[in-house]
PDB file of N, CA and C in Angstrom:
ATOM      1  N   UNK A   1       0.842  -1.182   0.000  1.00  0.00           N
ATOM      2  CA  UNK A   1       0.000   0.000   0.000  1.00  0.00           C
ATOM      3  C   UNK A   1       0.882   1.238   0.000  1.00  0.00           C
ATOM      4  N   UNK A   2      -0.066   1.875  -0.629  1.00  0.00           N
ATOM      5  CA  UNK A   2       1.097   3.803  -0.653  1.00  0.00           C
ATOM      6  C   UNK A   2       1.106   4.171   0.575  1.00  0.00           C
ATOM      7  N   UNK A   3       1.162   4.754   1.364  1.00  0.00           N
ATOM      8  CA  UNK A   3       1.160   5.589   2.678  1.00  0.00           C
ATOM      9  C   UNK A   3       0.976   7.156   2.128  1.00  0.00           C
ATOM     10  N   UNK A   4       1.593   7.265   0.513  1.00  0.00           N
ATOM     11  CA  UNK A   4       1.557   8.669   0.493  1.00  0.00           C
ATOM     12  C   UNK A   4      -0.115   9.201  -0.175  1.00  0.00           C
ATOM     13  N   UNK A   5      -0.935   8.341  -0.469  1.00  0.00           N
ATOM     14  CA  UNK A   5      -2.198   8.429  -0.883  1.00  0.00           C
ATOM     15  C   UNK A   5      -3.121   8.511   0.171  1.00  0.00           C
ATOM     16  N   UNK A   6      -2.660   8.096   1.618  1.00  0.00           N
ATOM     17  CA  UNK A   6      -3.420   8.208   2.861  1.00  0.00           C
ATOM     18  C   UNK A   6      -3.900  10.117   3.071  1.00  0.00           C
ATOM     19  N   UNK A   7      -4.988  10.146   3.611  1.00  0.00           N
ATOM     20  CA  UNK A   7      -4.917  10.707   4.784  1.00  0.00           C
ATOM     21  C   UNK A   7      -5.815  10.777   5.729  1.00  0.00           C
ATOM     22  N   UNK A   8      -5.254  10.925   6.787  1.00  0.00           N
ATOM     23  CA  UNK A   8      -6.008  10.695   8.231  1.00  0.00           C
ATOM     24  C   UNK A   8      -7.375  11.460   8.375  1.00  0.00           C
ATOM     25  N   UNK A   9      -8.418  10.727   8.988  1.00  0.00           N
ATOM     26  CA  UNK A   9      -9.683  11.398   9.203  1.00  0.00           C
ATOM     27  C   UNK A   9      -9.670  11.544  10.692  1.00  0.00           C
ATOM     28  N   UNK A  10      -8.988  10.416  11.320  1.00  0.00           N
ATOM     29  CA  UNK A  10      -9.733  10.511  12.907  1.00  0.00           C
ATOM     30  C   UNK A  10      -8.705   9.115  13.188  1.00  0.00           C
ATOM     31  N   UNK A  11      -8.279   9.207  14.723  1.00  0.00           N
ATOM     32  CA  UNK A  11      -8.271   8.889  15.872  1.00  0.00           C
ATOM     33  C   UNK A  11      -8.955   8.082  16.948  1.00  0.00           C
ATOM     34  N   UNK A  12      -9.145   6.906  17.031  1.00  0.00           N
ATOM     35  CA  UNK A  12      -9.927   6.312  17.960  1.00  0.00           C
ATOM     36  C   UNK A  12      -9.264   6.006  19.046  1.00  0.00           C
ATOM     37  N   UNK A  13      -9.382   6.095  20.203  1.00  0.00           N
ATOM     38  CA  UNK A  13      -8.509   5.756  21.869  1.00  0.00           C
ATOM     39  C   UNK A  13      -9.294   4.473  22.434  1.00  0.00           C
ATOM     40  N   UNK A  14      -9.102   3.516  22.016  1.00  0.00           N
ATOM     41  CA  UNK A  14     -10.058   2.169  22.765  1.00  0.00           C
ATOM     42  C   UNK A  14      -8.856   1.474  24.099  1.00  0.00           C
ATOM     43  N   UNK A  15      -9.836   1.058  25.130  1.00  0.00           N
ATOM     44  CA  UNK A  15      -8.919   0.457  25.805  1.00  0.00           C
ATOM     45  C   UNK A  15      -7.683  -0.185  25.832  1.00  0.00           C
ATOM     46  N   UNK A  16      -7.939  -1.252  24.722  1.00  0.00           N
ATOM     47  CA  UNK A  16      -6.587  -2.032  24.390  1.00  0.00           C
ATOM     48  C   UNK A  16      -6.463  -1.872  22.908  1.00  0.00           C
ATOM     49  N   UNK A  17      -6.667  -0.867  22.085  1.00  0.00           N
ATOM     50  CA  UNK A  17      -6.026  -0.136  20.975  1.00  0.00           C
ATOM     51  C   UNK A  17      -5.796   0.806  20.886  1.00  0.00           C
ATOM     52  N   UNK A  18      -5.629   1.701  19.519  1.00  0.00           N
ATOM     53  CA  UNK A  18      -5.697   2.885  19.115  1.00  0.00           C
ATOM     54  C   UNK A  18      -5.889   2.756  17.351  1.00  0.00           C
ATOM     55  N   UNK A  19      -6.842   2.820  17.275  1.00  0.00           N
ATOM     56  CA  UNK A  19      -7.557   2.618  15.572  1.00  0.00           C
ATOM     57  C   UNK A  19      -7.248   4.332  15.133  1.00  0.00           C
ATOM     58  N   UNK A  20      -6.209   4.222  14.158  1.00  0.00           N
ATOM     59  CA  UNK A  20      -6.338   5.700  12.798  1.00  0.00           C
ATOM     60  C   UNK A  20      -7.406   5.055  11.541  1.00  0.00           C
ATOM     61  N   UNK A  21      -8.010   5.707  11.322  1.00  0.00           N
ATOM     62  CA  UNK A  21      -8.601   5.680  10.542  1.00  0.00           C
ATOM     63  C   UNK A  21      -8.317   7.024   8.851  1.00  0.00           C
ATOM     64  N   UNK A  22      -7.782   6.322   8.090  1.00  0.00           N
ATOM     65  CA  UNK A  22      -7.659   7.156   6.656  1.00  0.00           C
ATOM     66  C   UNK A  22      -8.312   6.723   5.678  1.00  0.00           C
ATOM     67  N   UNK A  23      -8.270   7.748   4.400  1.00  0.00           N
ATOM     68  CA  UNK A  23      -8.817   7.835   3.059  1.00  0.00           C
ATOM     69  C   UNK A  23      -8.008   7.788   2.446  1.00  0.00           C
ATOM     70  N   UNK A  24      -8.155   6.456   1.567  1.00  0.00           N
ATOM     71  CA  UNK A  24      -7.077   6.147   0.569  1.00  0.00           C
ATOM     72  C   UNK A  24      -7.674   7.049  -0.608  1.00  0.00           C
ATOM     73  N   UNK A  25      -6.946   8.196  -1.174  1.00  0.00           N
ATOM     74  CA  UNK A  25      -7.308   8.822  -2.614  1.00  0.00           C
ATOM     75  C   UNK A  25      -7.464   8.356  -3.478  1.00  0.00           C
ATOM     76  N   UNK A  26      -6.351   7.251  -4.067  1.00  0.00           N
ATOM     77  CA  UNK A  26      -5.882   6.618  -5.014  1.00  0.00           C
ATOM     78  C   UNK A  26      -7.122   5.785  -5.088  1.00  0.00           C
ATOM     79  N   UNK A  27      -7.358   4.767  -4.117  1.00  0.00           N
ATOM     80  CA  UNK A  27      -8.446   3.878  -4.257  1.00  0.00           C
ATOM     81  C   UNK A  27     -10.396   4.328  -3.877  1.00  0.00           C
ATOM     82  N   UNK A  28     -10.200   4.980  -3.230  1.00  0.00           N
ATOM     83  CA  UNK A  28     -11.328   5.364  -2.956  1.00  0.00           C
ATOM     84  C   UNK A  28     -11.828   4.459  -1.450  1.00  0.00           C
ATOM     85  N   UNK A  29     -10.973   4.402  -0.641  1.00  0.00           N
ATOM     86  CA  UNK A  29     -11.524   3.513   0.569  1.00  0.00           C
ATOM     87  C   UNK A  29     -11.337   3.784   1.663  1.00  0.00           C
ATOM     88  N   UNK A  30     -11.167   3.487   2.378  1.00  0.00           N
ATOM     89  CA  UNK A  30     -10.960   3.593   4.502  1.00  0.00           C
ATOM     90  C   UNK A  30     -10.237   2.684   4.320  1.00  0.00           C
ATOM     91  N   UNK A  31      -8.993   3.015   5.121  1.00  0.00           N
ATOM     92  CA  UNK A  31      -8.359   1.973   5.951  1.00  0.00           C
ATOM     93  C   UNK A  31      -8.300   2.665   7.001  1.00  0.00           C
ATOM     94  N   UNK A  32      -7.891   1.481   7.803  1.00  0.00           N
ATOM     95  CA  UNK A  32      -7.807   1.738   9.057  1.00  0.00           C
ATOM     96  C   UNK A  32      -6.443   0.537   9.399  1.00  0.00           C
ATOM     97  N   UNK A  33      -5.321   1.325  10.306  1.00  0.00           N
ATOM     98  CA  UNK A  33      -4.487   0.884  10.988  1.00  0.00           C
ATOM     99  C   UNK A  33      -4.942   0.735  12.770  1.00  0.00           C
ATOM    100  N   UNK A  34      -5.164  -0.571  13.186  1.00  0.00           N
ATOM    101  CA  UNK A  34      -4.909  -0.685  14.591  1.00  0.00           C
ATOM    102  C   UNK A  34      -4.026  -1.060  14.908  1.00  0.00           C
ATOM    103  N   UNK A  35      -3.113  -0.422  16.026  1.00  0.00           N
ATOM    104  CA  UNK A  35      -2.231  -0.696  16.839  1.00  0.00           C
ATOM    105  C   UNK A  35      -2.913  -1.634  18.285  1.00  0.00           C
ATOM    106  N   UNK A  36      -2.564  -2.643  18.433  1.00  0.00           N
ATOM    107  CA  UNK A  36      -2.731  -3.348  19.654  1.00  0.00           C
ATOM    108  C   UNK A  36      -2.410  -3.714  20.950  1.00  0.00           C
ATOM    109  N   UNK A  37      -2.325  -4.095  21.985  1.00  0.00           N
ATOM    110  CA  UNK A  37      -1.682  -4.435  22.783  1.00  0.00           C
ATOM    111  C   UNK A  37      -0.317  -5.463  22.379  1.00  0.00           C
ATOM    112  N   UNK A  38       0.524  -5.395  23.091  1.00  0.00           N
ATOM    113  CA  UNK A  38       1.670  -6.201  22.622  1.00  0.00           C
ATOM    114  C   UNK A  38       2.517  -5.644  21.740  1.00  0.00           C
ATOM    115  N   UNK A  39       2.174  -5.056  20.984  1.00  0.00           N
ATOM    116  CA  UNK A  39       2.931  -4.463  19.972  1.00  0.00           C
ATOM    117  C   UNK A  39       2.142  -4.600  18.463  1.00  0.00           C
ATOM    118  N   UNK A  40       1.371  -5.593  18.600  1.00  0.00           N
ATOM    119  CA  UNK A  40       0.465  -5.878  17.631  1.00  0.00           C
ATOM    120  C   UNK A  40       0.248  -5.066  16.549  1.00  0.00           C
ATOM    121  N   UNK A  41      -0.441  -4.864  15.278  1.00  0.00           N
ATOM    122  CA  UNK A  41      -0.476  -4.246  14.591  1.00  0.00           C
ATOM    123  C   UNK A  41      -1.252  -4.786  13.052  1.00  0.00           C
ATOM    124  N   UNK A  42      -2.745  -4.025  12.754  1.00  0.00           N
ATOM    125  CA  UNK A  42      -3.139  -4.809  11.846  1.00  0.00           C
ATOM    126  C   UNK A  42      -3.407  -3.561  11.033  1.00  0.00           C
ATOM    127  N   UNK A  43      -4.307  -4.307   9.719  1.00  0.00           N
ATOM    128  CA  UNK A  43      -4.205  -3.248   8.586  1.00  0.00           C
ATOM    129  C   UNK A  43      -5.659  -3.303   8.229  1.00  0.00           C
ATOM    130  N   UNK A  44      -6.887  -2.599   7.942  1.00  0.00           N
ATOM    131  CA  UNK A  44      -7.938  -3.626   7.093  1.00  0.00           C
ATOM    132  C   UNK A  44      -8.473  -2.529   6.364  1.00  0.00           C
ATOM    133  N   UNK A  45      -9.040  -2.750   5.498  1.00  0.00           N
ATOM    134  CA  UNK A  45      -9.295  -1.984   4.031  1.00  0.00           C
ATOM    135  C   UNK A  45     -10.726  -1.743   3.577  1.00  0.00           C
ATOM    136  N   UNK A  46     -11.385  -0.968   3.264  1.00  0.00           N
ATOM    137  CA  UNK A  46     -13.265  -1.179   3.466  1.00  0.00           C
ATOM    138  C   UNK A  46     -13.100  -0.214   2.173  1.00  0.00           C
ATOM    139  N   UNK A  47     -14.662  -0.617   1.228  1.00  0.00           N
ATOM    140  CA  UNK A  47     -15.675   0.152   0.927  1.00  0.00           C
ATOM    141  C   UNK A  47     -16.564   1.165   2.094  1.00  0.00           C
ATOM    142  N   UNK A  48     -16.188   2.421   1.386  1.00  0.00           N
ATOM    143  CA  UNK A  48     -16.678   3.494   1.939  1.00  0.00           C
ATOM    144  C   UNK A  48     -18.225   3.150   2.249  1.00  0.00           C
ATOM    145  N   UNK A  49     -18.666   2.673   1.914  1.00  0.00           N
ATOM    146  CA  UNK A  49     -20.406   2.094   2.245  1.00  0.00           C
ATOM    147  C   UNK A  49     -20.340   1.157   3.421  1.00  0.00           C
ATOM    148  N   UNK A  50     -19.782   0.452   2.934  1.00  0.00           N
ATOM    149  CA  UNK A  50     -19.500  -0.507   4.312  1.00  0.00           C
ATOM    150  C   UNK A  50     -18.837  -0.164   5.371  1.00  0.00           C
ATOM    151  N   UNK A  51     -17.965   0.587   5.527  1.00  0.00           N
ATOM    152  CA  UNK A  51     -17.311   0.998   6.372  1.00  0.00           C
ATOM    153  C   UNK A  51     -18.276   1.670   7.318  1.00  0.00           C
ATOM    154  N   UNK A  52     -19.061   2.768   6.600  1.00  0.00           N
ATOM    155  CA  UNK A  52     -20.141   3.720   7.257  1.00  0.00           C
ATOM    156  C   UNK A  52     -21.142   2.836   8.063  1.00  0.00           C
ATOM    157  N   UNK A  53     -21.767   1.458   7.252  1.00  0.00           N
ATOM    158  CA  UNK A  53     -22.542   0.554   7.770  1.00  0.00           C
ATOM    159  C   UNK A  53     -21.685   0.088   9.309  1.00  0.00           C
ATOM    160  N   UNK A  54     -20.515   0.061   8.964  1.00  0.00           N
ATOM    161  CA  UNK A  54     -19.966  -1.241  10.620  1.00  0.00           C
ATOM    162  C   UNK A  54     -19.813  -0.075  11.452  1.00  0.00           C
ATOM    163  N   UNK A  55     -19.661   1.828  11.520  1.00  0.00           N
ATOM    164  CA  UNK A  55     -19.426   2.155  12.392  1.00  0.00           C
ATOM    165  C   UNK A  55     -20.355   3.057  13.093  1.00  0.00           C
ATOM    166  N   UNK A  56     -21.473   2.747  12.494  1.00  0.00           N
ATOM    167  CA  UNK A  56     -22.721   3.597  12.374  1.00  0.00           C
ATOM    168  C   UNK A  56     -23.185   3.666  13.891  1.00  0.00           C
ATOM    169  N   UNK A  57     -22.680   5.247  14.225  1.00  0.00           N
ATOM    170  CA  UNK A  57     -23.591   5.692  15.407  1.00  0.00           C
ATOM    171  C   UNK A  57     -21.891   4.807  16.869  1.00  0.00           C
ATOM    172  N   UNK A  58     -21.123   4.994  16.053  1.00  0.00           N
ATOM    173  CA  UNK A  58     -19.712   4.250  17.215  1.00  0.00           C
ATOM    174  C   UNK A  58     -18.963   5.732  17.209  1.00  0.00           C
ATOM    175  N   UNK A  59     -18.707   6.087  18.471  1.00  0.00           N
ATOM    176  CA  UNK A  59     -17.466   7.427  18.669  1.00  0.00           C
ATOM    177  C   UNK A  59     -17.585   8.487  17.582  1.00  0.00           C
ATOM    178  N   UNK A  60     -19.021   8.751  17.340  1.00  0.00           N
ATOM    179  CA  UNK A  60     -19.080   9.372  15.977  1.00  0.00           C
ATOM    180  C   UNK A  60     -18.033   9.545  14.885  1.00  0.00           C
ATOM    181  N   UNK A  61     -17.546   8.600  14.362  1.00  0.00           N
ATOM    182  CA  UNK A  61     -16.610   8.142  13.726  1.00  0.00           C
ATOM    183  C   UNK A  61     -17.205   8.085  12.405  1.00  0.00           C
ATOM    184  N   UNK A  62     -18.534   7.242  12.081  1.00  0.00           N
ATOM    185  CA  UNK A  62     -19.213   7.370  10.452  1.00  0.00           C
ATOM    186  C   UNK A  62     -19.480   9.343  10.790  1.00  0.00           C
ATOM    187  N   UNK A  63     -19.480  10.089  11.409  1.00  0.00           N
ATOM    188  CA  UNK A  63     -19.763  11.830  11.037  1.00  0.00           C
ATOM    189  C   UNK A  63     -18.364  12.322  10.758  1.00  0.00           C
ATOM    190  N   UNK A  64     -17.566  11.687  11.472  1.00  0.00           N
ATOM    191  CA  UNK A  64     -15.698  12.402  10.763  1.00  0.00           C
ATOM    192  C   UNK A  64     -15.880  11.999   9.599  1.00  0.00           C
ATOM    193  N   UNK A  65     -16.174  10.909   9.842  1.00  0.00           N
ATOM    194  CA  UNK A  65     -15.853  10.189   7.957  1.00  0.00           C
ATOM    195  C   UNK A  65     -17.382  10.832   6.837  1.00  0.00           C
ATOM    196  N   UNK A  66     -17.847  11.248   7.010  1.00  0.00           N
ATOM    197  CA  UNK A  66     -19.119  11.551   6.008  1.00  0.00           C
ATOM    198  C   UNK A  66     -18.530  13.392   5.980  1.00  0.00           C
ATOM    199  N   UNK A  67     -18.119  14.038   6.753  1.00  0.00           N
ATOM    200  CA  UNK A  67     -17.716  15.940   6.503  1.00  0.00           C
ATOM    201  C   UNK A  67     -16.655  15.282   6.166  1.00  0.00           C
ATOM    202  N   UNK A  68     -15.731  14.327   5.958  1.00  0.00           N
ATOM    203  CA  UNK A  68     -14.408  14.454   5.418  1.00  0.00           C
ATOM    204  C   UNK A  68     -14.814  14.572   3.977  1.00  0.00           C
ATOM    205  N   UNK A  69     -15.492  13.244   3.469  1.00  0.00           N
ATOM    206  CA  UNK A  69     -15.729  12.826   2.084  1.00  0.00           C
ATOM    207  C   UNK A  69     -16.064  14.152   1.527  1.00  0.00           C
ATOM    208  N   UNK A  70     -16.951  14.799   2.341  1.00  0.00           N
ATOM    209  CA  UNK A  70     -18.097  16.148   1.764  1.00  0.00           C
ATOM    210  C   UNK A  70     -17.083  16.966   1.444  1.00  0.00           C
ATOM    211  N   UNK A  71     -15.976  17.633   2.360  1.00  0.00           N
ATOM    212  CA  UNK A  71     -15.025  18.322   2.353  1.00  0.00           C
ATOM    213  C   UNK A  71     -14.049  17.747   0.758  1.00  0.00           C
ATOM    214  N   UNK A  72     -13.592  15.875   0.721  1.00  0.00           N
ATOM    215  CA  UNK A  72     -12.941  15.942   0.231  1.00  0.00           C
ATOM    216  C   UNK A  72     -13.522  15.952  -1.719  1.00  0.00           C
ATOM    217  N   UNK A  73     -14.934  15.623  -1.712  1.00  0.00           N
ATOM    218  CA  UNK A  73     -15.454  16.011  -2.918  1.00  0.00           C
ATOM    219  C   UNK A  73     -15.483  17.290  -3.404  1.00  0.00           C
ATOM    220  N   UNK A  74     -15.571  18.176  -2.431  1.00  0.00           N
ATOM    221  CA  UNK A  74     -15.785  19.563  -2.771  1.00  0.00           C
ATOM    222  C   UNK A  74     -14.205  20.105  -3.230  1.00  0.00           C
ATOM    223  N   UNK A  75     -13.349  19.670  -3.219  1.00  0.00           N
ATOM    224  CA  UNK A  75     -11.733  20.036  -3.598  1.00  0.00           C
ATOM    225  C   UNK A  75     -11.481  19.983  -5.325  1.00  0.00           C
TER     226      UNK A  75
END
């Protein structure tokens, strides 16, 4: 994956993580990097539809991500 096509929407602080959540340009998607306990470290990759569906109404996290898109269509 690019890293330079990322960029960050938001920040999540969970007990035993810390989920970034970005917008891949290039592809048109969410990823999201969690960092875990241990040192852990995963990667996972969504349709912007789906993504909105799994976080719907969580740390208002689908509203960062819906004024980002708005913001980033309007560019």
């Amino acid at each position: 994956m690019n890293y330079n096509n990322l960029e960050l929407i938001t920040t999540v602080h969970n007990p035993e993580s810390v989920v970034e959540v970005f917008f891949d340009r290039l592809n048109e998607r969410i990823v999201e990097h969690k960092c875990l306990n241990y040192n852990r470290k995963k990667e996972y990759s969504y349709e912007v539809g789906a993504y909105l569906k799994n976080v719907k109404n969580f740390k208002k996290v689908d509203q960062k991500v819906l004024a980002y898109l708005r913001n980033y269509s309007n560019q």
